[in-house]
Structures are given as structure tokens and as C-alpha cells.
N, C-alpha and C. Protein backbone atom coordinates (compact mmCIF):
# COMPACT_ATOMS: atom_id res chain seq x y z
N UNK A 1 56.82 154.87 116.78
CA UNK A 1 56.53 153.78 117.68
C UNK A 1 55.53 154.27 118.74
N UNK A 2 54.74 153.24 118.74
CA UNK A 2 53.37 154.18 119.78
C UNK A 2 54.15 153.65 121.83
N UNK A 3 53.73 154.53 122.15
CA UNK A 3 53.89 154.96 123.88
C UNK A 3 53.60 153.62 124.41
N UNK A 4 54.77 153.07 125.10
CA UNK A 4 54.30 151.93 126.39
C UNK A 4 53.21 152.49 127.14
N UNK A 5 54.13 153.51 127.59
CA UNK A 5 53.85 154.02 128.88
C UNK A 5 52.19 154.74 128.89
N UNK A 6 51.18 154.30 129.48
CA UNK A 6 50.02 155.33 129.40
C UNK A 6 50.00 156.45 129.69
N UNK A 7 49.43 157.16 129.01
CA UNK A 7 49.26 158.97 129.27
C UNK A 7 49.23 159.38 130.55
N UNK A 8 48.17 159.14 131.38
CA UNK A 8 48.03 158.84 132.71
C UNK A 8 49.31 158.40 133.77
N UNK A 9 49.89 157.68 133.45
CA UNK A 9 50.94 157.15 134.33
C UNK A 9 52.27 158.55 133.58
N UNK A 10 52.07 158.97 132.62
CA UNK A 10 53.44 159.30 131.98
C UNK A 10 52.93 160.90 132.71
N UNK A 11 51.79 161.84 132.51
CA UNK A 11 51.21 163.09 132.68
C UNK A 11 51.85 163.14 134.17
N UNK A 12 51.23 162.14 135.16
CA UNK A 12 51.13 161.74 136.76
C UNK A 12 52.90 161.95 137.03
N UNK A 13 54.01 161.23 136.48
CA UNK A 13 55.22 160.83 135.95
C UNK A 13 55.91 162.48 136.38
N UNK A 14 55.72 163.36 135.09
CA UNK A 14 55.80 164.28 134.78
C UNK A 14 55.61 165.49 135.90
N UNK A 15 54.29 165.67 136.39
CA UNK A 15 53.81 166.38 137.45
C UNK A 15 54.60 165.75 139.13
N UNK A 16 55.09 164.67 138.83
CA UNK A 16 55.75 164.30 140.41
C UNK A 16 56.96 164.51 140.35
N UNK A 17 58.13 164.63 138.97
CA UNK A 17 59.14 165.16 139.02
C UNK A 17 58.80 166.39 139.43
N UNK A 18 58.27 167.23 138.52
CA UNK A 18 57.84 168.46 138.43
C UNK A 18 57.99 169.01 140.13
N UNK A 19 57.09 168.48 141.02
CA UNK A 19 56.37 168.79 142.09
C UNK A 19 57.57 168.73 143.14
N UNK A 20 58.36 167.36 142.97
CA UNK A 20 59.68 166.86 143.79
C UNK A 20 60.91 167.80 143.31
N UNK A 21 60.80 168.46 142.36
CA UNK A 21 62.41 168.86 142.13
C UNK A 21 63.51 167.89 141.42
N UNK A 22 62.62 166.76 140.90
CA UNK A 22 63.79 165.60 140.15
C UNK A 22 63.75 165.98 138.92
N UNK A 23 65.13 165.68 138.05
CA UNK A 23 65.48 165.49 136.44
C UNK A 23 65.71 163.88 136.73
N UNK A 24 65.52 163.77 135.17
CA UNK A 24 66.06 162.54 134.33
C UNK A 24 67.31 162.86 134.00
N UNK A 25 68.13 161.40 134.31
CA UNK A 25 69.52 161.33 133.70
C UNK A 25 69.53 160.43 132.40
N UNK A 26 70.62 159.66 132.33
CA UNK A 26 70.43 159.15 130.99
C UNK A 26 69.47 157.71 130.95
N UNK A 27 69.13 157.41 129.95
CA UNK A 27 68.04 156.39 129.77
C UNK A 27 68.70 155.25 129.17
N UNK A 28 67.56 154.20 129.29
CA UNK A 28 67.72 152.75 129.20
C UNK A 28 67.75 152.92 127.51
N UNK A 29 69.65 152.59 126.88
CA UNK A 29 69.80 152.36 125.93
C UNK A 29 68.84 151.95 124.67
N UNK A 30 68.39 152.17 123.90
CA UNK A 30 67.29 151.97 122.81
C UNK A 30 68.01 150.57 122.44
N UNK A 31 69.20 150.07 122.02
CA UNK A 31 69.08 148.70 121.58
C UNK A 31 69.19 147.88 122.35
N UNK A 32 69.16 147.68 123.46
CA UNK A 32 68.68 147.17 125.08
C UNK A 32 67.17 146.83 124.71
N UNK A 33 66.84 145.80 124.38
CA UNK A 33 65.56 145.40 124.66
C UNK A 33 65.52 144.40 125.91
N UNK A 34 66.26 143.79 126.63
CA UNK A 34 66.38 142.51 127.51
C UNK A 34 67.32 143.27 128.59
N UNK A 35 67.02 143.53 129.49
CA UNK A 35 68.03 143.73 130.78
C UNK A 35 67.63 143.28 132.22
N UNK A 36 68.45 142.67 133.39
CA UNK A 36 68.54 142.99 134.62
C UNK A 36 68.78 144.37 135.03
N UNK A 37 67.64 145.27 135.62
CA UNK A 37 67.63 146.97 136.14
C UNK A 37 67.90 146.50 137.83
N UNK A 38 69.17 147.04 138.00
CA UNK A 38 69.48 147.12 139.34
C UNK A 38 68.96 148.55 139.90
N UNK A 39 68.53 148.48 140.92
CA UNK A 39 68.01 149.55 141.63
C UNK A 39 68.81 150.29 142.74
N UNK A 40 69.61 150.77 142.64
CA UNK A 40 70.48 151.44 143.76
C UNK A 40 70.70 152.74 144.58
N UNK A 41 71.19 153.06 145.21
CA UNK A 41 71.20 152.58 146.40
C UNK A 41 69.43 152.83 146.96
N UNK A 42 69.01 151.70 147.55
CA UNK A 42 67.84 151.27 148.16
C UNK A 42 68.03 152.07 149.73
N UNK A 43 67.50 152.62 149.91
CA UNK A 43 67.58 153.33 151.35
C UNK A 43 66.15 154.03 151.37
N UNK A 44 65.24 154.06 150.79
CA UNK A 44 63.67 154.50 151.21
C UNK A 44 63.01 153.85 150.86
N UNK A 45 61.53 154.23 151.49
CA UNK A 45 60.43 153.40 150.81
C UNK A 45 59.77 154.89 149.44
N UNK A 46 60.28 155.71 149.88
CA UNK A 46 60.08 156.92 148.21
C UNK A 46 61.08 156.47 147.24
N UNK A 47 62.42 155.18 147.47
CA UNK A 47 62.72 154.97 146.12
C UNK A 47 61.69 154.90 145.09
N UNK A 48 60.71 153.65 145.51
CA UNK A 48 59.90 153.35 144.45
C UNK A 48 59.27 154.12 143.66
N UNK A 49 58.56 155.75 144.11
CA UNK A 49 58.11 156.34 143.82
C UNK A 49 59.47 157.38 142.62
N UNK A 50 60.11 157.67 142.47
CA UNK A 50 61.19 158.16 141.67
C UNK A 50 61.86 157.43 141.08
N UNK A 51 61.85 155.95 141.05
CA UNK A 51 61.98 155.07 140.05
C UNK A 51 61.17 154.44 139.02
N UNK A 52 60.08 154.69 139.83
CA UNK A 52 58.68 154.17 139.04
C UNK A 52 58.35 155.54 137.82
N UNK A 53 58.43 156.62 138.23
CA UNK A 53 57.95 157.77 137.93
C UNK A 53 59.30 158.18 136.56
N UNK A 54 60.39 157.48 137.04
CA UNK A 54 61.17 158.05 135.93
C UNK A 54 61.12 157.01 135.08
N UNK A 55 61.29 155.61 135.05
CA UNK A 55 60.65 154.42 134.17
C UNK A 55 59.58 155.23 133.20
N UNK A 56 58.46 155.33 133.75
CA UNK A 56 57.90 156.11 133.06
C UNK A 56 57.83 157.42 132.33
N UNK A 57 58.80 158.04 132.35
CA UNK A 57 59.17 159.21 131.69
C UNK A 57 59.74 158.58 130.71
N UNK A 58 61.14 157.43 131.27
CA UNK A 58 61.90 156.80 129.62
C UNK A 58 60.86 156.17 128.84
N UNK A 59 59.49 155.84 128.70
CA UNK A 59 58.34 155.00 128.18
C UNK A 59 59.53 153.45 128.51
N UNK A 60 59.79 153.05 129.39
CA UNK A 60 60.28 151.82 129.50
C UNK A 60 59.44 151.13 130.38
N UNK A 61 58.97 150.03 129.64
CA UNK A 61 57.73 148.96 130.14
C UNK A 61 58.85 148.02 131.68
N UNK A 62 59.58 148.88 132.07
CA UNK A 62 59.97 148.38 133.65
C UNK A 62 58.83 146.94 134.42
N UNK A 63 59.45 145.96 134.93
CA UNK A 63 58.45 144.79 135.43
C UNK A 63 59.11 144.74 137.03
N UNK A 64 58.56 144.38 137.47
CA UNK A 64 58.79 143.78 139.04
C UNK A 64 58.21 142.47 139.32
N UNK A 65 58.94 141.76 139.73
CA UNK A 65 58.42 140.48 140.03
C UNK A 65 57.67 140.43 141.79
N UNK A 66 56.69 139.87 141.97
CA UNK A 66 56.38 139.75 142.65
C UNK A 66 55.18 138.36 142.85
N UNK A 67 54.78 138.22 143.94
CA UNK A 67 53.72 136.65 144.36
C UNK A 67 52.45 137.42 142.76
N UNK A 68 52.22 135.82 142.08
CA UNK A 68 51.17 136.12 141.49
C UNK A 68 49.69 136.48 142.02
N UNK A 69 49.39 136.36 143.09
CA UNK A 69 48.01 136.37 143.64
C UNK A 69 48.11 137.85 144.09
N UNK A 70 48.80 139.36 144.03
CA UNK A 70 49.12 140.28 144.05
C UNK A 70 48.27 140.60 142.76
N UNK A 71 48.89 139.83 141.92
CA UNK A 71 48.32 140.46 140.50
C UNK A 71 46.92 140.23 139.94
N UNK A 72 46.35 139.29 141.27
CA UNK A 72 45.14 138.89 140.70
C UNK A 72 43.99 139.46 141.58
N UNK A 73 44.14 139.92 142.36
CA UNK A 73 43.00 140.69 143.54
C UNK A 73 42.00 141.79 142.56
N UNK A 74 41.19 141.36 142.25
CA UNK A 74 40.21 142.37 141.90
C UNK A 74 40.44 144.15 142.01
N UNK A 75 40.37 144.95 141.12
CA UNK A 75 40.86 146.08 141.08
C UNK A 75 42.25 146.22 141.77
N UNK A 76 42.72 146.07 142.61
CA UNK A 76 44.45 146.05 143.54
C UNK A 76 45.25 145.52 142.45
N UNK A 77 45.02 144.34 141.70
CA UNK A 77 45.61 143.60 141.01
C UNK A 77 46.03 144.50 139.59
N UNK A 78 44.91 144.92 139.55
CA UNK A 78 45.18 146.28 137.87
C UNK A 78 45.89 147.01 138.38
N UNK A 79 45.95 147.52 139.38
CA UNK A 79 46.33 148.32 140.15
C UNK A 79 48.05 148.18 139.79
N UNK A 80 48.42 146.86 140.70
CA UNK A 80 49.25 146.65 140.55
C UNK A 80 50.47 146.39 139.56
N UNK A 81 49.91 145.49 138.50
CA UNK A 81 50.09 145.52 136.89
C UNK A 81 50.33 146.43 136.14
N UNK A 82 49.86 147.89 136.27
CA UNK A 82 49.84 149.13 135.53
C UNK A 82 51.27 149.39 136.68
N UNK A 83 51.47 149.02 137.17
CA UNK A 83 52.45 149.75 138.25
C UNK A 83 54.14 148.71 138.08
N UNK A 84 53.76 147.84 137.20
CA UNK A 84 54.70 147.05 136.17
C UNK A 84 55.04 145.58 136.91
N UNK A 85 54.18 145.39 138.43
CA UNK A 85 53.93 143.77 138.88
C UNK A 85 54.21 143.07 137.51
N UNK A 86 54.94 142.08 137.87
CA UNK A 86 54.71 140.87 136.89
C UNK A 86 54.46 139.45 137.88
N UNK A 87 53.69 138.98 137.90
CA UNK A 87 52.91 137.66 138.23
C UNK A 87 53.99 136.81 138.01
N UNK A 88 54.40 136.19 139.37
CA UNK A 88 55.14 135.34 139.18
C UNK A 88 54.56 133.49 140.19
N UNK A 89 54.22 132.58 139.01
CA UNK A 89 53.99 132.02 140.19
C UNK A 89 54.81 130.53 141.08
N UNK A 90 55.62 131.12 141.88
CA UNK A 90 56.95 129.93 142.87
C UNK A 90 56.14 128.86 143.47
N UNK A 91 54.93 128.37 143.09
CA UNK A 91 54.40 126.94 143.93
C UNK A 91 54.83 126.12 143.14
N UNK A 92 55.25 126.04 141.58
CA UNK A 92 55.68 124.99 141.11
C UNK A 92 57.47 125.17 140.49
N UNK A 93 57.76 126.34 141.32
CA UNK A 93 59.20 126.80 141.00
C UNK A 93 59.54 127.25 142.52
N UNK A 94 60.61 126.81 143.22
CA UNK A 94 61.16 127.51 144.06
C UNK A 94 62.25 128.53 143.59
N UNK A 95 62.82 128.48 142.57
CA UNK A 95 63.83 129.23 142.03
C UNK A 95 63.31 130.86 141.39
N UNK A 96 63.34 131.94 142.10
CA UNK A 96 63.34 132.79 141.71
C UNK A 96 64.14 133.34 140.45
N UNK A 97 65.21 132.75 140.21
CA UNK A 97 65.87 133.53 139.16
C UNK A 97 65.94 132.17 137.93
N UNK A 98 65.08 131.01 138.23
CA UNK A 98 64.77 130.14 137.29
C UNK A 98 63.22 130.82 136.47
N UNK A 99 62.92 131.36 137.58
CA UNK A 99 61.38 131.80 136.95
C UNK A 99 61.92 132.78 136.12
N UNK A 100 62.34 133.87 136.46
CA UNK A 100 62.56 135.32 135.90
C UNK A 100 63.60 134.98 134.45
N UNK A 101 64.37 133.57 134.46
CA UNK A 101 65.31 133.09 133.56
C UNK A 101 63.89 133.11 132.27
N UNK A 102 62.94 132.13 132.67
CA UNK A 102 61.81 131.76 131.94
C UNK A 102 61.13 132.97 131.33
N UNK A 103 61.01 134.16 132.30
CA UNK A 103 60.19 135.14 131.83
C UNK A 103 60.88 135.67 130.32
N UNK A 104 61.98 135.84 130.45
CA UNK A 104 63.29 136.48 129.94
C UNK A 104 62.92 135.73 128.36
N UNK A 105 62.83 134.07 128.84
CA UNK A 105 62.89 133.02 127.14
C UNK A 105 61.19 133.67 126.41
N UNK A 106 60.63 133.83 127.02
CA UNK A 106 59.01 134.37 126.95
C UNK A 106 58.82 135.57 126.14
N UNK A 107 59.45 136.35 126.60
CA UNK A 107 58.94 137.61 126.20
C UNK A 107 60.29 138.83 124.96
N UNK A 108 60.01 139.27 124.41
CA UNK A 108 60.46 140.12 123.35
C UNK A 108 61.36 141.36 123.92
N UNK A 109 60.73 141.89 124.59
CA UNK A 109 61.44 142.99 125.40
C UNK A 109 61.29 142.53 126.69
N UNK A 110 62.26 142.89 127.48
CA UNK A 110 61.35 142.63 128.75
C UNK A 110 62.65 143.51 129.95
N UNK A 111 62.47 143.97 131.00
CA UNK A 111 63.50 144.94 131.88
C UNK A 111 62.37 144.51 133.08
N UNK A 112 63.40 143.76 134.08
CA UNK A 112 63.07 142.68 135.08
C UNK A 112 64.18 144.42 136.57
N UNK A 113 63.20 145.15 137.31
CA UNK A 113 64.26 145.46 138.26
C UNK A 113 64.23 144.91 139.42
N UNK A 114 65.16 144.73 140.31
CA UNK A 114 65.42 144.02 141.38
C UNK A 114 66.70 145.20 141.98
N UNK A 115 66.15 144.93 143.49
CA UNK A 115 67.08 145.92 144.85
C UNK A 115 67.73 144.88 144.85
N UNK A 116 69.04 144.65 144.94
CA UNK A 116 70.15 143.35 145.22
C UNK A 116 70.07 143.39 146.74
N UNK A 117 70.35 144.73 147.59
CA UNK A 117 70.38 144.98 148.63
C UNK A 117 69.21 144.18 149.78
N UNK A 118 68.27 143.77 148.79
CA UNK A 118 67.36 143.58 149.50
C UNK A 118 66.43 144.18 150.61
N UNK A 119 67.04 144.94 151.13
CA UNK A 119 66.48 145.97 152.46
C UNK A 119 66.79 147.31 152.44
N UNK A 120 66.20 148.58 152.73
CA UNK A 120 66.44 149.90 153.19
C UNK A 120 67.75 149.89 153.73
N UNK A 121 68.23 149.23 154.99
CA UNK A 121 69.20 149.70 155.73
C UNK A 121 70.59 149.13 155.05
N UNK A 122 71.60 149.58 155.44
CA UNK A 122 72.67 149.19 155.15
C UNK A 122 73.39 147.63 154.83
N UNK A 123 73.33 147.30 153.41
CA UNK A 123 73.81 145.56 153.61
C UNK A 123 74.74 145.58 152.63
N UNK A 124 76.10 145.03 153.62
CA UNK A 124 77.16 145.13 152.81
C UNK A 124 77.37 143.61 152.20
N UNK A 125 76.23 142.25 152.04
CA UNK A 125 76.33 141.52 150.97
C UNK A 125 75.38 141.77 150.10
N UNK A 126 75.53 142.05 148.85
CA UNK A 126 74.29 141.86 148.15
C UNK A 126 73.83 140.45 147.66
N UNK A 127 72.50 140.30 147.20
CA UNK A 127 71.72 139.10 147.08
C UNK A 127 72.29 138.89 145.43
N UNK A 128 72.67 138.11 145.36
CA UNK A 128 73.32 137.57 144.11
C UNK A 128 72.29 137.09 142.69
N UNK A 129 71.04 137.11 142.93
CA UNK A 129 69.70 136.66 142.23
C UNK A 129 69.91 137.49 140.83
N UNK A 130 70.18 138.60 140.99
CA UNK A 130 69.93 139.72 139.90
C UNK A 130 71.26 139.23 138.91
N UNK A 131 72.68 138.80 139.39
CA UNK A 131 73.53 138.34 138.42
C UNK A 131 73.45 137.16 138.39
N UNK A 132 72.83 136.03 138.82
CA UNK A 132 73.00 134.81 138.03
C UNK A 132 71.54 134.65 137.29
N UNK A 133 70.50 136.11 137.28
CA UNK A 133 69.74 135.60 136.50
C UNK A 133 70.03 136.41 134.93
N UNK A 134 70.75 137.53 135.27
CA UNK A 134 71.44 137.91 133.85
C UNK A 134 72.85 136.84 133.34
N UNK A 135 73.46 136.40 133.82
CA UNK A 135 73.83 134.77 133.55
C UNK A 135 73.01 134.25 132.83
N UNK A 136 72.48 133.79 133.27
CA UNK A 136 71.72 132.69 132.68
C UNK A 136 70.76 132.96 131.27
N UNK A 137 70.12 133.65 131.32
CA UNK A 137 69.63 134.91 130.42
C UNK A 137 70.34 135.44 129.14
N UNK A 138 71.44 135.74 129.55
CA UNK A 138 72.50 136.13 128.54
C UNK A 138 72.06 137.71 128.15
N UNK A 139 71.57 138.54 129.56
CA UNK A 139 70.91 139.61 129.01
C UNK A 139 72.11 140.44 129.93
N UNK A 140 72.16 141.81 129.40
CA UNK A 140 72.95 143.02 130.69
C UNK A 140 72.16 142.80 132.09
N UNK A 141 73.37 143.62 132.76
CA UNK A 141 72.62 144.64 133.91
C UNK A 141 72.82 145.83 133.19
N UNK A 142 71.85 146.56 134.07
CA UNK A 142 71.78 148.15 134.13
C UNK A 142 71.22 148.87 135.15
N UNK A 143 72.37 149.62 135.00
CA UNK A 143 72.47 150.27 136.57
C UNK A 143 71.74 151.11 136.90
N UNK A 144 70.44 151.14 137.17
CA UNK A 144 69.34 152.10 137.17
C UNK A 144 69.67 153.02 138.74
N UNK A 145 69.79 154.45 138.91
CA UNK A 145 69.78 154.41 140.01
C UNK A 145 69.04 156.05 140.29
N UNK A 146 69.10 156.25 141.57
CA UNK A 146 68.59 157.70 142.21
C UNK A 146 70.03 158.03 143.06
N UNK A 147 69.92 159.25 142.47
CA UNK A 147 70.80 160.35 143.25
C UNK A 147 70.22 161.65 143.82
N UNK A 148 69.80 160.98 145.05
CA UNK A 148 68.90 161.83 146.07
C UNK A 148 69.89 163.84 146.41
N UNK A 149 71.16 163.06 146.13
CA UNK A 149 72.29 164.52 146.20
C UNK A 149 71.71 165.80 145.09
N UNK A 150 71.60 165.22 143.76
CA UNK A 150 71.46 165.64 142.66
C UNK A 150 69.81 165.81 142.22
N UNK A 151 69.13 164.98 143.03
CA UNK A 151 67.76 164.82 142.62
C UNK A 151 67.33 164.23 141.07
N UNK A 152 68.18 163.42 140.85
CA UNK A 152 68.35 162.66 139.34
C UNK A 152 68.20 161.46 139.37
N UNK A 153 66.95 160.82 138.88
CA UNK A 153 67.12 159.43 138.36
C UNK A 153 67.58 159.09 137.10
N UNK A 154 68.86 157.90 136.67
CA UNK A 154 68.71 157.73 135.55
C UNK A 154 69.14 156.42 135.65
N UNK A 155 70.16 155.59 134.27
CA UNK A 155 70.30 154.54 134.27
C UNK A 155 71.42 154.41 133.53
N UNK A 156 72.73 154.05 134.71
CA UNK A 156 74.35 154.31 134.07
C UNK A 156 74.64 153.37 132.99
N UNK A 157 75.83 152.69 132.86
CA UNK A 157 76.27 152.15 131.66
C UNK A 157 75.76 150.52 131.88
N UNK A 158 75.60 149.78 130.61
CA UNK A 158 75.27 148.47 131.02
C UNK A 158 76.56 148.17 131.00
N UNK A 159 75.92 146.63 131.60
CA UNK A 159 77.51 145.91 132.09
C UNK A 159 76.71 144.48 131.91
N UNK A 160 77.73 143.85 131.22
CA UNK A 160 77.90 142.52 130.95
C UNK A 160 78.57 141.30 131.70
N UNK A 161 77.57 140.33 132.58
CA UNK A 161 78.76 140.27 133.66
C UNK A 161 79.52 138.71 132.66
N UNK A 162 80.67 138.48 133.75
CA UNK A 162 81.45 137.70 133.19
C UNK A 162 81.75 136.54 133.93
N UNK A 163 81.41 136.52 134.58
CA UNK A 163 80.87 134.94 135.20
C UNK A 163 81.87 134.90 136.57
N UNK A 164 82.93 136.16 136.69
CA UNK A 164 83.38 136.25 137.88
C UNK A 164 82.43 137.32 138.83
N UNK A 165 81.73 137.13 139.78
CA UNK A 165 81.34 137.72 140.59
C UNK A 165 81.86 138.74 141.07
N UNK A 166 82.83 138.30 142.26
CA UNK A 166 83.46 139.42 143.24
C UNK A 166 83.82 140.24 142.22
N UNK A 167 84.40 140.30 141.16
CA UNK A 167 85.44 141.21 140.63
C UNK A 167 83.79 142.08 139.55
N UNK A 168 83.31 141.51 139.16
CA UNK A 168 82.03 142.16 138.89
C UNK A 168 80.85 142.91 139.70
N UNK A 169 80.92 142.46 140.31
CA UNK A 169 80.34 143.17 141.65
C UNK A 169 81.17 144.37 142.16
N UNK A 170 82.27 144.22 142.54
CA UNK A 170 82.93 145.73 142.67
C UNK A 170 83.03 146.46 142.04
N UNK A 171 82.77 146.47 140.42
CA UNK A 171 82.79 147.28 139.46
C UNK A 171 81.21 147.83 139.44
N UNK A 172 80.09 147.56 139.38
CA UNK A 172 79.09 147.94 139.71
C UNK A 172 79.22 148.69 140.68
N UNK A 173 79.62 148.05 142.28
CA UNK A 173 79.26 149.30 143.24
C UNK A 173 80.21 150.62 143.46
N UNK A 174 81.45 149.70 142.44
CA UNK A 174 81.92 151.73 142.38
C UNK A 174 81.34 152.53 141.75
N UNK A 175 80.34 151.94 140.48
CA UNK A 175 79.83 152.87 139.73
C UNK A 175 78.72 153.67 141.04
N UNK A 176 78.32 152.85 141.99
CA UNK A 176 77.04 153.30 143.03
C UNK A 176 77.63 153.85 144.11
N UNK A 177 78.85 153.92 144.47
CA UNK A 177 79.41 155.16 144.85
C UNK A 177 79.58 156.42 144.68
N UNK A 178 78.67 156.84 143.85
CA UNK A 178 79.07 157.75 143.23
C UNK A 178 77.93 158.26 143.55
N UNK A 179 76.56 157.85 144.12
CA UNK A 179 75.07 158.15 144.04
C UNK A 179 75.37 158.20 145.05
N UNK A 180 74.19 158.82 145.73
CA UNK A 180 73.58 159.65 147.58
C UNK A 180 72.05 159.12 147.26
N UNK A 181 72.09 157.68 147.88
CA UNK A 181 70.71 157.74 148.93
C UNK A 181 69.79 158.66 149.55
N UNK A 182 68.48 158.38 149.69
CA UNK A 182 67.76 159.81 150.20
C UNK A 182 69.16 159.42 152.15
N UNK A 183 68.89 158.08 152.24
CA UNK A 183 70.13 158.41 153.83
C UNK A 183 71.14 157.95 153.33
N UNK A 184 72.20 158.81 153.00
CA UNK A 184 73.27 158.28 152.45
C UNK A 184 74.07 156.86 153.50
N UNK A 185 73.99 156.90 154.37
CA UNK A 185 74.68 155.97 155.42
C UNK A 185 74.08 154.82 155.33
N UNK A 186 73.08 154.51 154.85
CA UNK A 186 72.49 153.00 154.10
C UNK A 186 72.94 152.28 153.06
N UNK A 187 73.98 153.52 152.15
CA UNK A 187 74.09 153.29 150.71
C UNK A 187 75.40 152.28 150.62
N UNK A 188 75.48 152.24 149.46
CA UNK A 188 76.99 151.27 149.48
C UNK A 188 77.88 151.28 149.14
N UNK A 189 78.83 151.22 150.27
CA UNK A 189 80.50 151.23 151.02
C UNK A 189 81.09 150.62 149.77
């Protein structure tokens, strides 16, 4: 099977573990083609950079949703796209997780990640978007995370949610108890 991931992004990938002191943990299941990638615990703006960087080590075509006019700025826009932006455009959708539902009916493979947390600092509700759009979807989560303790990115067990929340949701963040934030005191309780 030929490489998602470009040489360039995978070489770059490689040399920033290398440089940082990070391993890979375990990877995004091979018969997983469709998932919600939760991102946990969110406490820097260098998550992105050790999540992005290990995505690319698993060759997993990782997407981020973000405003489509991001994706369209002349060179910024490639920019962005190679960096796994996916163009999303909410002027004729207010529903974020109606769009990302759509992306999901669209595409063949596809691994949508989203911070539930929404913010760096400490938030003990999470934003509920990421499970009612694997709801709806009928796709996993997966628990993608960084363990700043260990210096390990990987991506724990999927989980199938079951249409009860609270009781699904606590099972996830015990699994993210278990991870150290680059500030652990952001992470989640």
C-alpha cells in the first residue's frame, strides 16, 4: 500500500521525535478506517506539534476541521491542508457535528481529531461534539493521546459509545488519567 503520509512531512516527523526525545505508542488500529481521534489531555500549544508529528509517523491521513477560507489562502492554504485542515464550510450549516456527520457519509477513510476540552487550561466539562458526532456516524472514538511523563504519543483502545454519555464519558477519562500533560494540573480530574 503506497504512503499517505509524504516523505517530507514523515522524514520532518521522524527528526522532531528524534530531536524531542518522543516514542510512538500504539497506533490507529489497521481495520479502523472511520474514527472520532480524541486528543487528550490538551494543555499546550506544542500538543499540536507531537500529535501532528506522530499522525504522521502512523502514515494516518489525520483531518482537522477548521473555517474553509483557512484552506483557501494562497500558499497558507497548502500549507494548511498538508497539515491535515479539512475545509469546512458552516455558512450554510450551523451544525458542526452535522457537517463532520456529512464528511464521515463522503469519504472512505476518514479520522476527524477534535480537543473535547476545548481549551489549554483546565475544563472539567467536556464539549460533547466529538460523541454525538461518532453517534451519528456510527464510527469509534479513539483515544489518541500524549504522555508528556513518558514522552509517548500514541492511540489507546477504541471505544464505541453507547448512547449513554455520562457513563461513557467517564470511561474515556479514566483511560486519560493515566496520561501527564506537558502541565499536568490542566489535565483531566
Amino acid at each position: 500500500m503506497a504512503r499517505r503520509t509524504s516523505t517530507f512531512w514523515y522524514l520532518f516527523s521522524k527528526f522532531w521525535f528524534w530531536l524531542v526525545g518522543w516514542k510512538l505508542g500504539p497506533v490507529v488500529p489497521a481495520d479502523i478506517k472511520k474514527s472520532v481521534m480524541i486528543a487528550a489531555p490538551h494543555t499546550s500549544n506544542w500538543d499540536f506539534m507531537h500529535a501532528r508529528a506522530a499522525f504522521f509517523l502512523m502514515d494516518v491521513d489525520l483531518k482537522v476541521t477548521i473555517k474553509k477560507e483557512w484552506t483557501t489562502i494562497p500558499v497558507l492554504g497548502a500549507l494548511v491542508r498538508s497539515l491535515g485542515g479539512l475545509g469546512v464550510d458552516r455558512s450554510r450549516n450551523n451544525s458542526l457535528v452535522e457537517a463532520m456527520v456529512g464528511l464521515f457519509k463522503t469519504h472512505d477513510e476518514l479520522v476527524i481529531m477534535i480537543t473535547p476540552e476545548g481549551t489549554r487550561s483546565y475544563q472539567p466539562k467536556w464539549r460533547k461534539g466529538f460523541y454525538h458526532t461518532a453517534m451519528a456516524a456510527g464510527v469509534p472514538i479513539l483515544l489518541g493521546y500524549l504522555d508528556y511523563k513518558n514522552k509517548e504519543a500514541g492511540v489507546g483502545p477504541a471505544f464505541w459509545p453507547t448512547g449513554d454519555y455520562e457513563k461513557d464519558l467517564e470511561e474515556i477519562k479514566a483511560f486519560y488519567r493515566t496520561k501527564a500533560g506537558r502541565f499536568p494540573e490542566k489535565g483531566v480530574r
